[in-house]
C-alpha atoms as a PDB file:
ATOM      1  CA  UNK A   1     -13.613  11.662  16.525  1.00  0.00           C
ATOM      2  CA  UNK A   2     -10.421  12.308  15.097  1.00  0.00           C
ATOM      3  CA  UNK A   3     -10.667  10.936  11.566  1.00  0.00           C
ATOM      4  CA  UNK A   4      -7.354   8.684  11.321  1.00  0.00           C
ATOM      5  CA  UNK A   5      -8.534   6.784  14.473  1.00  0.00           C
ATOM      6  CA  UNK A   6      -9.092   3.692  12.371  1.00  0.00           C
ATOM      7  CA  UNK A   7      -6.043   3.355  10.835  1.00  0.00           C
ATOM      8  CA  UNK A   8      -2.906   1.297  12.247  1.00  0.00           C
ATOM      9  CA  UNK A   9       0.282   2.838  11.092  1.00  0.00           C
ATOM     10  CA  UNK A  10       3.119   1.866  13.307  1.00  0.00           C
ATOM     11  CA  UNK A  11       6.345   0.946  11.467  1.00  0.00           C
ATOM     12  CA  UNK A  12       8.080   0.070  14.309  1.00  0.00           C
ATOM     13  CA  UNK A  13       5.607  -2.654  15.380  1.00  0.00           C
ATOM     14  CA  UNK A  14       6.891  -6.156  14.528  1.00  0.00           C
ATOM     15  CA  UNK A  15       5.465  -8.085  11.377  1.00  0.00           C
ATOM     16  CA  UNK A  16       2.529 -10.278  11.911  1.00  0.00           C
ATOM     17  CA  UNK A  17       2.708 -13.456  10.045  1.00  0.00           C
ATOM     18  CA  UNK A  18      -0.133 -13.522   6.950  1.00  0.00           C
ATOM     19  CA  UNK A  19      -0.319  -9.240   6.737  1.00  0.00           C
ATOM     20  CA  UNK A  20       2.362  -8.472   4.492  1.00  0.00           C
ATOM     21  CA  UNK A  21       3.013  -9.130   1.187  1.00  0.00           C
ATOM     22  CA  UNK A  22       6.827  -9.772  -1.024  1.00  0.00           C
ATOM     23  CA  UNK A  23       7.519  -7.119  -3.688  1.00  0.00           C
ATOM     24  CA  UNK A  24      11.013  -7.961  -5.349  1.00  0.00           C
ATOM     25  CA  UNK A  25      13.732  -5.898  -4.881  1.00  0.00           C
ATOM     26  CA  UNK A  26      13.930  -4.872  -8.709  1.00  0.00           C
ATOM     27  CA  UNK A  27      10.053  -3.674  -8.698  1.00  0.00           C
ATOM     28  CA  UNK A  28      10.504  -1.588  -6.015  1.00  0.00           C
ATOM     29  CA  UNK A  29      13.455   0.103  -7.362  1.00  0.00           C
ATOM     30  CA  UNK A  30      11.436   0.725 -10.372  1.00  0.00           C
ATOM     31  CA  UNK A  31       8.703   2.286  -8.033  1.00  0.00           C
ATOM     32  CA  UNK A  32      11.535   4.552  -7.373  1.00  0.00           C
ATOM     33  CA  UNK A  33      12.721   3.167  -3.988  1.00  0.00           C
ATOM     34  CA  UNK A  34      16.319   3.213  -3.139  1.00  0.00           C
ATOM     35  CA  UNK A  35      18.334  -0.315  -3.081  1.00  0.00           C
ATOM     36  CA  UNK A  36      17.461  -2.602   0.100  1.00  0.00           C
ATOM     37  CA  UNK A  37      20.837  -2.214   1.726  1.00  0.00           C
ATOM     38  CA  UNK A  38      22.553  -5.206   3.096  1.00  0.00           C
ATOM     39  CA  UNK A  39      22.774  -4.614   6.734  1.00  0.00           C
ATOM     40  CA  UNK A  40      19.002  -2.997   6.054  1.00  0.00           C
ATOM     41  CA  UNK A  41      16.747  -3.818   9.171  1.00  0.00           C
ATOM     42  CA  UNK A  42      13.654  -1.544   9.091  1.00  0.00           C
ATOM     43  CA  UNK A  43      13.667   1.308   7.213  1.00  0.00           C
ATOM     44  CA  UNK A  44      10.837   2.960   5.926  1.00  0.00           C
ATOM     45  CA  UNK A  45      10.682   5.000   2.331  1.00  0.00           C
ATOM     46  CA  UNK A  46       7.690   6.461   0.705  1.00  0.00           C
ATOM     47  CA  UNK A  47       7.595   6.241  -3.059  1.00  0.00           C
ATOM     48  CA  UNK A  48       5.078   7.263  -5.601  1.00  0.00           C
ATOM     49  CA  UNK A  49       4.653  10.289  -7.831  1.00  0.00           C
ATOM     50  CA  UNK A  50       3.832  12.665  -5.073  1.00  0.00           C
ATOM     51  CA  UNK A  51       6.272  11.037  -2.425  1.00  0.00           C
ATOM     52  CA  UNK A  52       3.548   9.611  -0.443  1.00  0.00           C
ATOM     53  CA  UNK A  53       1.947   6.704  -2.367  1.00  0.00           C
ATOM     54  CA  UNK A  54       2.694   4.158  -0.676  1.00  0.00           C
ATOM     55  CA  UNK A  55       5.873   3.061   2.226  1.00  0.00           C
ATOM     56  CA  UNK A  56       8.091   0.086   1.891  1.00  0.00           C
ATOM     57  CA  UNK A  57       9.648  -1.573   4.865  1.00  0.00           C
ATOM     58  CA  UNK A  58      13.034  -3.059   4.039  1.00  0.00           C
ATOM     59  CA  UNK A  59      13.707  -6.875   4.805  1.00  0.00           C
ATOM     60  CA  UNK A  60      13.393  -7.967   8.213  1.00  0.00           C
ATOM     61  CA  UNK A  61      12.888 -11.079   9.845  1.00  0.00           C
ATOM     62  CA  UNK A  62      10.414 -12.597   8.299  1.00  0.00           C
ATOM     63  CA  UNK A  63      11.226 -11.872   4.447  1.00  0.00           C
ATOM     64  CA  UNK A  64      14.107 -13.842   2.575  1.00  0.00           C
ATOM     65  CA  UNK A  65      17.052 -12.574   1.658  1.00  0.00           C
ATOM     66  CA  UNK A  66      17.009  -9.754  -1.387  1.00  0.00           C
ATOM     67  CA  UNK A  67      13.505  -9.199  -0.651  1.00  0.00           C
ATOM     68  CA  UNK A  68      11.169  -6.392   0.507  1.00  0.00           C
ATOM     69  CA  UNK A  69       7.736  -6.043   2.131  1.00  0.00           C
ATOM     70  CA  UNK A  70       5.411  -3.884   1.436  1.00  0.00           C
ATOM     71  CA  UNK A  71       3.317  -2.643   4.450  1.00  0.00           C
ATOM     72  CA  UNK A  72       0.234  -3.838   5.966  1.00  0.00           C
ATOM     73  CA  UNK A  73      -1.194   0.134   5.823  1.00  0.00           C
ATOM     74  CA  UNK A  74      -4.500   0.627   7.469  1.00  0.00           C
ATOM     75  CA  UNK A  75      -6.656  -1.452   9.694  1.00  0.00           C
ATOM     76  CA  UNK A  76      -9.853  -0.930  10.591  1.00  0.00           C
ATOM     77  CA  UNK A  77     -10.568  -0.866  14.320  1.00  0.00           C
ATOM     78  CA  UNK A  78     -13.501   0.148  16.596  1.00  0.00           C
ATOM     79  CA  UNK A  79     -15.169   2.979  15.169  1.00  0.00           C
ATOM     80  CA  UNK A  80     -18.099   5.073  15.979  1.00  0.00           C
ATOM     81  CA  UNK A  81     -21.423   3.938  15.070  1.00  0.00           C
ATOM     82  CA  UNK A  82     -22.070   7.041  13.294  1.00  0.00           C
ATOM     83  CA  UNK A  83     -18.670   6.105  10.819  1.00  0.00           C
ATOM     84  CA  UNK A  84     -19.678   3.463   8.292  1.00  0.00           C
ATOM     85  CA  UNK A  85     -16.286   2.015   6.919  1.00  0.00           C
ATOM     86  CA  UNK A  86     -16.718   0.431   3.356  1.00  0.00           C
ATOM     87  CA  UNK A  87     -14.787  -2.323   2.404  1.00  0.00           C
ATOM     88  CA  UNK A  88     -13.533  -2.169  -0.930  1.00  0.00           C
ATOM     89  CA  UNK A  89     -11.626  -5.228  -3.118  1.00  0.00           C
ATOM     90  CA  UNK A  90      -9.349  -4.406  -5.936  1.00  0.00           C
ATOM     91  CA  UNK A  91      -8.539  -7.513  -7.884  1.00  0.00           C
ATOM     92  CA  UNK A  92      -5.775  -8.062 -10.184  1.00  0.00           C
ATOM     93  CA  UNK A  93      -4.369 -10.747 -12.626  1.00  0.00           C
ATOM     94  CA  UNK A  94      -0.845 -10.912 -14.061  1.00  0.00           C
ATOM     95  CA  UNK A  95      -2.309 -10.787 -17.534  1.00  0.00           C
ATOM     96  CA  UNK A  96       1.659 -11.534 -19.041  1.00  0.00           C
ATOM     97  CA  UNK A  97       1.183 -15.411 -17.868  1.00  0.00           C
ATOM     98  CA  UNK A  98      -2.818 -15.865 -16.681  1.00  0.00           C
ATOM     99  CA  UNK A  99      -1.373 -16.511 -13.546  1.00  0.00           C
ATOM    100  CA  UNK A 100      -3.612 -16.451 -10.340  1.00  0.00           C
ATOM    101  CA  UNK A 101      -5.915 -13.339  -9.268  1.00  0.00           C
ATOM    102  CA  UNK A 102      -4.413 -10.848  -6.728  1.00  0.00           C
ATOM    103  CA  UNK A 103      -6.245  -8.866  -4.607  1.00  0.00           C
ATOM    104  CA  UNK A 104      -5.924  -5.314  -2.640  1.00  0.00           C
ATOM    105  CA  UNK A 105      -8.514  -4.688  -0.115  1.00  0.00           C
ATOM    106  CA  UNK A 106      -9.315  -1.150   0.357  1.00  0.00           C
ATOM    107  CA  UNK A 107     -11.379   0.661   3.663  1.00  0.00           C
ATOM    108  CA  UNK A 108     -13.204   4.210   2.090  1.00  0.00           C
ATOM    109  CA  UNK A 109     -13.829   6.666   4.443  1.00  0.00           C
ATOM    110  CA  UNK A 110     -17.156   7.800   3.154  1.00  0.00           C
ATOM    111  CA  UNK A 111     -16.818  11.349   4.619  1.00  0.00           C
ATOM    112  CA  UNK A 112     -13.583  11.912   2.717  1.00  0.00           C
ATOM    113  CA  UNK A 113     -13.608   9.147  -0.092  1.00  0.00           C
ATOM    114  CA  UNK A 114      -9.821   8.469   1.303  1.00  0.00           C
ATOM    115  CA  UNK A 115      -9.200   5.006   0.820  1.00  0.00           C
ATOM    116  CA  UNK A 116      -6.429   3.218   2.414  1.00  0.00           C
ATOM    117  CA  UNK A 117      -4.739   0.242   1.775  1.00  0.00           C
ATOM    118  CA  UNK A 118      -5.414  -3.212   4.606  1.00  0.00           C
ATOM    119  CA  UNK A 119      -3.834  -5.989   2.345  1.00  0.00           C
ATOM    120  CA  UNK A 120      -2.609  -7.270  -0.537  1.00  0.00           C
ATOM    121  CA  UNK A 121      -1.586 -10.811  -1.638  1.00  0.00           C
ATOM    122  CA  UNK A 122       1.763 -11.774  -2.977  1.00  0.00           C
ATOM    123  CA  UNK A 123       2.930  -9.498  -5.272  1.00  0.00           C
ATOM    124  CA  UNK A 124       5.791 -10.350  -7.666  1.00  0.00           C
ATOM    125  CA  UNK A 125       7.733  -8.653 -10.192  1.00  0.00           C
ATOM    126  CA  UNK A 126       5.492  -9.198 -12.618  1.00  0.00           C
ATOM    127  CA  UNK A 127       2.026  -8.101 -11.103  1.00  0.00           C
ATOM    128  CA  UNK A 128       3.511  -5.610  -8.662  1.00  0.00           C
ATOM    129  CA  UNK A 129       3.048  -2.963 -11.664  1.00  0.00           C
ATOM    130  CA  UNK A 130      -0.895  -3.927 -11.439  1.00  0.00           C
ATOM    131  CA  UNK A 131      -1.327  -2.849  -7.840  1.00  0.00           C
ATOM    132  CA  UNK A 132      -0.190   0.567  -9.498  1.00  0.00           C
ATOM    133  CA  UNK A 133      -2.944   0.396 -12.040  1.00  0.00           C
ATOM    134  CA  UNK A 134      -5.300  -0.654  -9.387  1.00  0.00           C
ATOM    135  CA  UNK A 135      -4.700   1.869  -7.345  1.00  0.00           C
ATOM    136  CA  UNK A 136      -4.884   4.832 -10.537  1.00  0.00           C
ATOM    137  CA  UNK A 137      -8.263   2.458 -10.921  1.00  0.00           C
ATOM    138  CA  UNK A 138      -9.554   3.875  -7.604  1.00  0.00           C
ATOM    139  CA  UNK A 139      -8.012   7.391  -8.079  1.00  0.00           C
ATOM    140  CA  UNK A 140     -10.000   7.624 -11.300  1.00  0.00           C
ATOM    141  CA  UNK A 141     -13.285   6.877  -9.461  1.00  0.00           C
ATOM    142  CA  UNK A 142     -12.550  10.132  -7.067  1.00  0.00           C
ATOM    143  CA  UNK A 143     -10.789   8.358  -4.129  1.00  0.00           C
ATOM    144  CA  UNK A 144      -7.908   9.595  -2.011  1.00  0.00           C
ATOM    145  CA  UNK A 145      -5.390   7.745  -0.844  1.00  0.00           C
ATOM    146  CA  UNK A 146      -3.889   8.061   3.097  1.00  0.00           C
ATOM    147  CA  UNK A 147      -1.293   5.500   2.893  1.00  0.00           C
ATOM    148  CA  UNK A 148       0.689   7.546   5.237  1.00  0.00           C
ATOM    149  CA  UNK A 149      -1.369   9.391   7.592  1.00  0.00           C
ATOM    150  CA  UNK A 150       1.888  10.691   9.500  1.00  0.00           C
ATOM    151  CA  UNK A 151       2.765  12.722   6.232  1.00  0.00           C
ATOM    152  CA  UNK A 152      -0.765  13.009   4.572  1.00  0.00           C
ATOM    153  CA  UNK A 153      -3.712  15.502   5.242  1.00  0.00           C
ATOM    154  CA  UNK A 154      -7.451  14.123   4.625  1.00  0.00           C
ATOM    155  CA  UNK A 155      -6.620  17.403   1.587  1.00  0.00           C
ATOM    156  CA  UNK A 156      -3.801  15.538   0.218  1.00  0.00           C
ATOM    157  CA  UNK A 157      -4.837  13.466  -2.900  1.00  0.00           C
ATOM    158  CA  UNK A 158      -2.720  11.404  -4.992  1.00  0.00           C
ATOM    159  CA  UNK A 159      -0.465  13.568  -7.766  1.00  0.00           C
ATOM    160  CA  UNK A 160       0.732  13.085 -10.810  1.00  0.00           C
ATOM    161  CA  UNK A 161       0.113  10.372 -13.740  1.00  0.00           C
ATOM    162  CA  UNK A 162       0.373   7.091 -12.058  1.00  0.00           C
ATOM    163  CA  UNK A 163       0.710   5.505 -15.497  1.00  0.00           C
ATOM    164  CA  UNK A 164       4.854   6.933 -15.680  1.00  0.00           C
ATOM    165  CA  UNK A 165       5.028   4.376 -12.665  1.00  0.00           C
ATOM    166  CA  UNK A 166       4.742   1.638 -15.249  1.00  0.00           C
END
């Protein structure tokens, strides 16, 4: 089976209401992402230390004006029996204000140990920095990361100090 079979990465699909979560505009840019342009519709950019952490989709329809969405990566689908998918929940807190808990939910691939982003609650400008950490959380416990399985190899693992992101 070919090993990306379980994960959902169409850009071009429209957003479903629920699976995608806000990232400000200024966040993002310090992520390294270029400015949302005005007229922006769907574009998609990879940023991260190694290009390929995660993609942003630029506003569409269903986001407000001056912000972006961050994409609903990964979903798991119907898999073969033999391929046990393990959930995995990253939870986060902006510690600046003890505001509410956040949450990234993960699927490992237990063959490879890639893990790829399903979901994340709203993020703001504030907590977006501690999906970053979460993510270098699972990086330092040996997983790889397939956010973008167009670009990415089941070799590829995440690059560089994620803690510059910061």
């Amino acid at each position: 089976m070919n090993d990306r079979s379980f994960i959902r990465s169409d850009p071009e699909s429209p957003p479903a209401p629920g699976r995608y979560c806000q990232l400000f505009s200024e966040v993002a840019q310090m992520l390294g992402a270029p400015p949302v342009p005005a007229d922006a519709v769907t574009k998609i950019w990879s940023i991260g230390t190694d290009g390929h952490l995660f993609s942003i989709v630029a506003k569409d329809e269903s986001a407000p004006p001056g912000i972006i969405v961050i994409q609903d990566f990964g979903e798991v689908s119907e898999a073969a029996d033999s391929l046990c998918i393990r959930m995995h929940h990253v939870n986060f807190r902006n510690t600046l204000d003890g505001g509410p808990l956040h949450n990234a939910l993960f699927s490992i691939d237990p063959r490879t140990q890639s893990a790829v982003l399903i979901q994340t609650l709203v993020l703001d400008e504030l907590n977006g920095p501690l999906l970053i950490r979460a993510l270098q959380k699972l990086a330092d416990f040996g997983h790889r990361f397939r956010m973008d399985a167009d670009r990415m190899t089941d070799d590829t693992p995440i690059k560089g100090d994620l803690s510059a992101l910061l």
